[in-house]
Protein backbone atom coordinates (compact mmCIF):
# COMPACT_ATOMS: atom_id res chain seq x y z
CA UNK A 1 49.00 -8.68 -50.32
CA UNK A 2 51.38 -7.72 -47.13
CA UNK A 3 49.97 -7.03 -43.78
CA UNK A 4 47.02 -4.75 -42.50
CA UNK A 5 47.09 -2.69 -39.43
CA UNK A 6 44.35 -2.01 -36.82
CA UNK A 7 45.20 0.99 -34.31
CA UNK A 8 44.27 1.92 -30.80
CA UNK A 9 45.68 4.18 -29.27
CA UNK A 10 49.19 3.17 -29.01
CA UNK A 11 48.79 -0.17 -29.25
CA UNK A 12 49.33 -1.67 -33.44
CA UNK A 13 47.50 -5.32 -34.27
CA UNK A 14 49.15 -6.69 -37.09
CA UNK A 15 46.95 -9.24 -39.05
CA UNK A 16 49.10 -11.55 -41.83
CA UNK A 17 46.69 -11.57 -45.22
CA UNK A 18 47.34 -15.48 -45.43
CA UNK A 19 45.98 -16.15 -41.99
CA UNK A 20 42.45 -15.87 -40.99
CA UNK A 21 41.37 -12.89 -39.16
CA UNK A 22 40.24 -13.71 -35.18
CA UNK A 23 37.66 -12.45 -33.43
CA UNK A 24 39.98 -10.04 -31.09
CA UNK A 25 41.23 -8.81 -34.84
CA UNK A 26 37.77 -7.53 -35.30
CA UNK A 27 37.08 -6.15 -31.63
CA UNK A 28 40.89 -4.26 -32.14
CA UNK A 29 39.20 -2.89 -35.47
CA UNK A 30 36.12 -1.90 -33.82
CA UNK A 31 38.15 -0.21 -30.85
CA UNK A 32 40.58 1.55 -33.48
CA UNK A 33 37.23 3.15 -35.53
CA UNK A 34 35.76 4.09 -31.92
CA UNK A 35 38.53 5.74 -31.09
CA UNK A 36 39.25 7.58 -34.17
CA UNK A 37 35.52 8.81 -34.09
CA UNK A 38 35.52 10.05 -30.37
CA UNK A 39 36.09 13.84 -30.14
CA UNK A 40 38.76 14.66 -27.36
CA UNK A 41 38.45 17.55 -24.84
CA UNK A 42 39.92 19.17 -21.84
CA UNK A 43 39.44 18.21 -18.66
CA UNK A 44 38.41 21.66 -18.03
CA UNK A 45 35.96 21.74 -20.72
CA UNK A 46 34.29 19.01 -19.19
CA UNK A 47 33.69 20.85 -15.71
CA UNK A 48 32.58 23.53 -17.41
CA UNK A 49 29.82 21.66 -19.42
CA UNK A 50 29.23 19.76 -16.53
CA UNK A 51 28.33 22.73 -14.37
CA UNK A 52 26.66 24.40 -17.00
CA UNK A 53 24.17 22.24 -17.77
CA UNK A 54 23.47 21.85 -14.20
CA UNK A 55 23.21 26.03 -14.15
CA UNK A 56 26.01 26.69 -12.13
CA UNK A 57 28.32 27.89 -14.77
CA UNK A 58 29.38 30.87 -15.68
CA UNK A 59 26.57 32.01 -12.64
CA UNK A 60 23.47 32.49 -12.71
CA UNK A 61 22.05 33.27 -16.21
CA UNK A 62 18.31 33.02 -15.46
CA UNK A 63 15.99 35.54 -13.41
CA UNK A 64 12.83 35.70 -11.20
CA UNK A 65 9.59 33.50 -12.42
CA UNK A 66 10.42 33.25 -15.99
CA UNK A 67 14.46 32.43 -15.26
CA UNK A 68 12.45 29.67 -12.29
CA UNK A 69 11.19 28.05 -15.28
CA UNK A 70 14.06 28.44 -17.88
CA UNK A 71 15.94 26.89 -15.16
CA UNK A 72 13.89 23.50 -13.85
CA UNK A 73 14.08 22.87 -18.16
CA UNK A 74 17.35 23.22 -18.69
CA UNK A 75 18.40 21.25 -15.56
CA UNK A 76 15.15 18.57 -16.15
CA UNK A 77 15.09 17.65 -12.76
CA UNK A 78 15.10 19.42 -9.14
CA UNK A 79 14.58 17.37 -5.90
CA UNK A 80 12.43 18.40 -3.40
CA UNK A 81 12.21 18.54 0.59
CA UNK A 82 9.86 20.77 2.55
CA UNK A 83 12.05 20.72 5.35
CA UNK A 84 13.05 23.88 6.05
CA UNK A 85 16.48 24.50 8.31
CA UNK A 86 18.02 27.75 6.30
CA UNK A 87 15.34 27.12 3.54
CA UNK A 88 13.57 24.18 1.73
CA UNK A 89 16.46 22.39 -0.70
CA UNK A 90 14.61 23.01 -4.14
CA UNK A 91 14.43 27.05 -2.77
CA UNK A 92 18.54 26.82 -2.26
CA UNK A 93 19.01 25.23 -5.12
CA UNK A 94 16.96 27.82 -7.77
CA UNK A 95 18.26 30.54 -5.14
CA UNK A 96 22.09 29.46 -6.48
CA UNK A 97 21.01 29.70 -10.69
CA UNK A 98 18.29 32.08 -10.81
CA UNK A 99 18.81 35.89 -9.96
CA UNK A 100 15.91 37.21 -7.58
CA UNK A 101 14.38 34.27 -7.23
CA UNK A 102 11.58 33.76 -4.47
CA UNK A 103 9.94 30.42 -3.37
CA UNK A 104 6.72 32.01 -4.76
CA UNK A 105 7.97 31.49 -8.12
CA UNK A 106 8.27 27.82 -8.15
CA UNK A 107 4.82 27.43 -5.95
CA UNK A 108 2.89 29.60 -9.04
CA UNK A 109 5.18 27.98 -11.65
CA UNK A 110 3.63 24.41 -10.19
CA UNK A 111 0.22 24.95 -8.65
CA UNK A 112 -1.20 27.94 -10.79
CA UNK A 113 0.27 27.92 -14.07
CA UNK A 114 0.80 23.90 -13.98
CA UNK A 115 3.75 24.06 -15.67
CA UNK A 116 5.68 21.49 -13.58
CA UNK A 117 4.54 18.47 -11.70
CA UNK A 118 6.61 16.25 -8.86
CA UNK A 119 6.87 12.77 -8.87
CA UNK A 120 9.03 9.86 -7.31
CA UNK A 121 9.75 8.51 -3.93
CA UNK A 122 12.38 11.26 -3.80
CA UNK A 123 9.83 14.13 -5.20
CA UNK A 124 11.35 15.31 -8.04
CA UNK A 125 10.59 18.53 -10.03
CA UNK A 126 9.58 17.86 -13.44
CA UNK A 127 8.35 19.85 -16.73
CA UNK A 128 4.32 19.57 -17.55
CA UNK A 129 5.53 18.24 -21.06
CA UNK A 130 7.30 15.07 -19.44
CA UNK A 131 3.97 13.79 -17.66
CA UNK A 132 2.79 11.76 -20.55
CA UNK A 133 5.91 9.67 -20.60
CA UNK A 134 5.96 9.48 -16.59
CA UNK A 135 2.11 8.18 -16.80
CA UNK A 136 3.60 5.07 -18.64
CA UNK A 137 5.72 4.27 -15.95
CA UNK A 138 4.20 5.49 -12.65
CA UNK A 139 1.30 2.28 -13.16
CA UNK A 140 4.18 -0.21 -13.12
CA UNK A 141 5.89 0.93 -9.87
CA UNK A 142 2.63 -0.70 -8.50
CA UNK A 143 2.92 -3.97 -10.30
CA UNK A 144 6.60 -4.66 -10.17
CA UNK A 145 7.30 -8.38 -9.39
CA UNK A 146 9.61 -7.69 -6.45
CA UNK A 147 6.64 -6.14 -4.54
CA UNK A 148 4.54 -8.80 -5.26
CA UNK A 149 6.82 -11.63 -4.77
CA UNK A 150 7.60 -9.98 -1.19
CA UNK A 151 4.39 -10.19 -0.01
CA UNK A 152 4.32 -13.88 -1.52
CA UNK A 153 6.58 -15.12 1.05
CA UNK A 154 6.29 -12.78 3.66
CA UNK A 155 2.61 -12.96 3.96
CA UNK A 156 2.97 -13.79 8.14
CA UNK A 157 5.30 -10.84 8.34
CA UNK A 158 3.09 -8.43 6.76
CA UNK A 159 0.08 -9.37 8.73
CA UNK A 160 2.00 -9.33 11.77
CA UNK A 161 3.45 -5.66 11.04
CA UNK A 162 -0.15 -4.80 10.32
CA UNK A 163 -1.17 -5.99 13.82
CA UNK A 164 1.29 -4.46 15.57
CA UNK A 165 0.81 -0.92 13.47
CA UNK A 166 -3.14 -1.03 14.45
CA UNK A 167 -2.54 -1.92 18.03
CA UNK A 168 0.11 0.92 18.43
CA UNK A 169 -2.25 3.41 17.00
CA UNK A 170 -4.05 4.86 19.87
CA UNK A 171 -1.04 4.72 22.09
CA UNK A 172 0.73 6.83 19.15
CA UNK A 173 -2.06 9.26 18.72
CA UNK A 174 -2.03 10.27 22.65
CA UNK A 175 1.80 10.35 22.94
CA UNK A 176 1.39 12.73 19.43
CA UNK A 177 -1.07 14.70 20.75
CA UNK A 178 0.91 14.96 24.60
CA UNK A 179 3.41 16.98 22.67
CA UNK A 180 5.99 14.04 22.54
CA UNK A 181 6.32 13.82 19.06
CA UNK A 182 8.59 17.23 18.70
CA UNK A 183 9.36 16.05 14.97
CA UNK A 184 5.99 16.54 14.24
CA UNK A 185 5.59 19.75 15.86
CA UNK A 186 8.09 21.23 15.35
CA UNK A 187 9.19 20.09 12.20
CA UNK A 188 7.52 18.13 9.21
CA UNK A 189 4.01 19.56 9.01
CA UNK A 190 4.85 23.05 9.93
CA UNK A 191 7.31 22.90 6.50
CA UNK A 192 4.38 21.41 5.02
CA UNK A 193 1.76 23.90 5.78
CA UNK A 194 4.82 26.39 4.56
CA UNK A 195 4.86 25.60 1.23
CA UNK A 196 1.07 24.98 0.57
CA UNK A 197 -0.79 27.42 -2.02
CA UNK A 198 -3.40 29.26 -1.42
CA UNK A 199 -6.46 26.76 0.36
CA UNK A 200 -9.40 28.90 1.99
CA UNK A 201 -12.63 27.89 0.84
CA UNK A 202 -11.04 24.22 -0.51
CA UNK A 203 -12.07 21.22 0.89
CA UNK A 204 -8.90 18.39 1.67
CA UNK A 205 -8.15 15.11 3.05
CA UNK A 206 -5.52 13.31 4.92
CA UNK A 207 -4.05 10.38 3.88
CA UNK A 208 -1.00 8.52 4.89
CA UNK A 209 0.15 8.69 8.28
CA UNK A 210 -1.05 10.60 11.35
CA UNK A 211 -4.77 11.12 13.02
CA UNK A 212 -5.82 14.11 10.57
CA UNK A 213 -3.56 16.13 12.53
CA UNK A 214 -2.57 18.41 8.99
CA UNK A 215 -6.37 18.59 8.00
CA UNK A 216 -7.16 19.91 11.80
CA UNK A 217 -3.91 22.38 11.17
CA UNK A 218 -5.03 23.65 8.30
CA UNK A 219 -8.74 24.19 9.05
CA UNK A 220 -7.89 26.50 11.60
C-alpha cells in the first residue's frame, strides 16, 4: 500500500502502512488539516483590521450623536473615568473616532435615550441590548467563592478593619471638611458633578464613601 504523508508546514511525517499509526501521527494530521484551513494575511492587514475595528482606521468614519452611538457598537466596549485633566477618557476616546463629537452626546445617548448602560469595577460602556446577558452575571460577582472563602478565614481581620474604619470616621470627616482632603476638592466629585444629567427637582442619595458631602454639593 506504500507510505502516507501528513504535512505541516515544512515539516513531512511519514507513516509505514504495515505499522500502526501513533498518537503524534494523528496530532501531525490534525496540525497539517489546521494549517491547510487557516487563511494567511499580511501583517499589515492585520493592523489595519485591528485598528479598524477599534475605529481608528482609516479615521474617523462616524459623526456627532448618531456616529456616538454607531461608534460604542462597533467598538462594544468604552471605559470610563470622570476624571477630568484635558477631558474625561471615554470623551478623548469618542473625540479620536467620531467627527464633532461633544460629551453631551454620550450623556443623552446613556441617561435620556437609555441606549447604553455602564457596568464593571472598571465602568465600562456598554449597548442597552447586552444588559440581559450582563444581568446573568452581575448576581454572581456577589456570590463568588473567593469572596466568601476570604471572609471565612479572615473573619478577625475584617472585623478589625471595620473597627478601625468606624473609629477613623469622625477624625476623617473634620480633616475632609478642614479642606485637607484636596483630592476631594479639587478633584473626584467636582468631575463627578461634571458629568451628571440634568437633576433639579430629583431627589438622590449618597452611598459609598464620604459624609453626604456630593448630596450637600449638589443640593446647592
Amino acid at each position: 500500500m506504500g507510505s502516507q504523508e501528513a504535512s505541516s508546514g515544512d515539516s513531512l511525517a511519514r507513516v509505514s502502512a504495515a505499522e500502526p499509526w501513533s498518537l503524534a501521527t494523528f496530532e501531525n494530521i490534525k496540525l497539517a488539516s489546521i494549517a491547510m484551513s487557516i487563511p494567511r494575511i499580511s501583517k499589515e492587514v492585520a493592523r489595519r483590521y485591528v485598528l479598524g475595528r477599534q475605529g481608528l482606521w482609516p479615521g474617523r468614519r462616524w459623526t456627532e450623536k448618531d456616529g456616538t452611538a454607531q461608534a460604542l457598537r462597533y467598538i462594544e466596549c468604552v471605559q470610563m473615568n470622570p476624571l477630568n485633566v484635558i477631558a474625561r477618557s471615554h470623551d478623548l476616546a469618542l473625540w479620536g473616532r467620531v467627527v464633532n463629537y461633544q460629551p453631551d452626546h454620550l450623556e443623552t445617548l446613556m441617561y435620556r435615550d437609555r441606549q447604553f448602560f455602564d457596568y464593571g469595577s472598571h465602568q465600562h460602556i456598554y449597548p442597552m441590548s447586552e444588559l440581559p446577558y450582563w444581568r446573568v452575571v452581575m448576581p454572581r460577582k456577589g456570590k463568588e467563592a473567593r469572596w466568601a472563602n476570604f471572609a471565612k478565614q479572615h473573619r478577625a481581620l475584617l472585623e478589625e478593619v471595620g473597627c478601625v474604619w468606624n473609629a477613623n470616621a469622625d477624625a476623617w470627616t473634620k480633616l475632609a471638611r478642614a479642606g485637607y482632603d484636596v483630592y476631594r476638592d479639587y478633584l473626584n466629585p467636582p468631575a463627578f458633578v461634571d458629568m451628571l444629567p440634568d437633576i433639579e427637582g430629583l431627589l438622590g442619595v449618597d452611598l459609598g464613601c464620604g459624609e453626604g458631602h456630593n448630596n450637600e454639593a449638589l443640593a446647592l
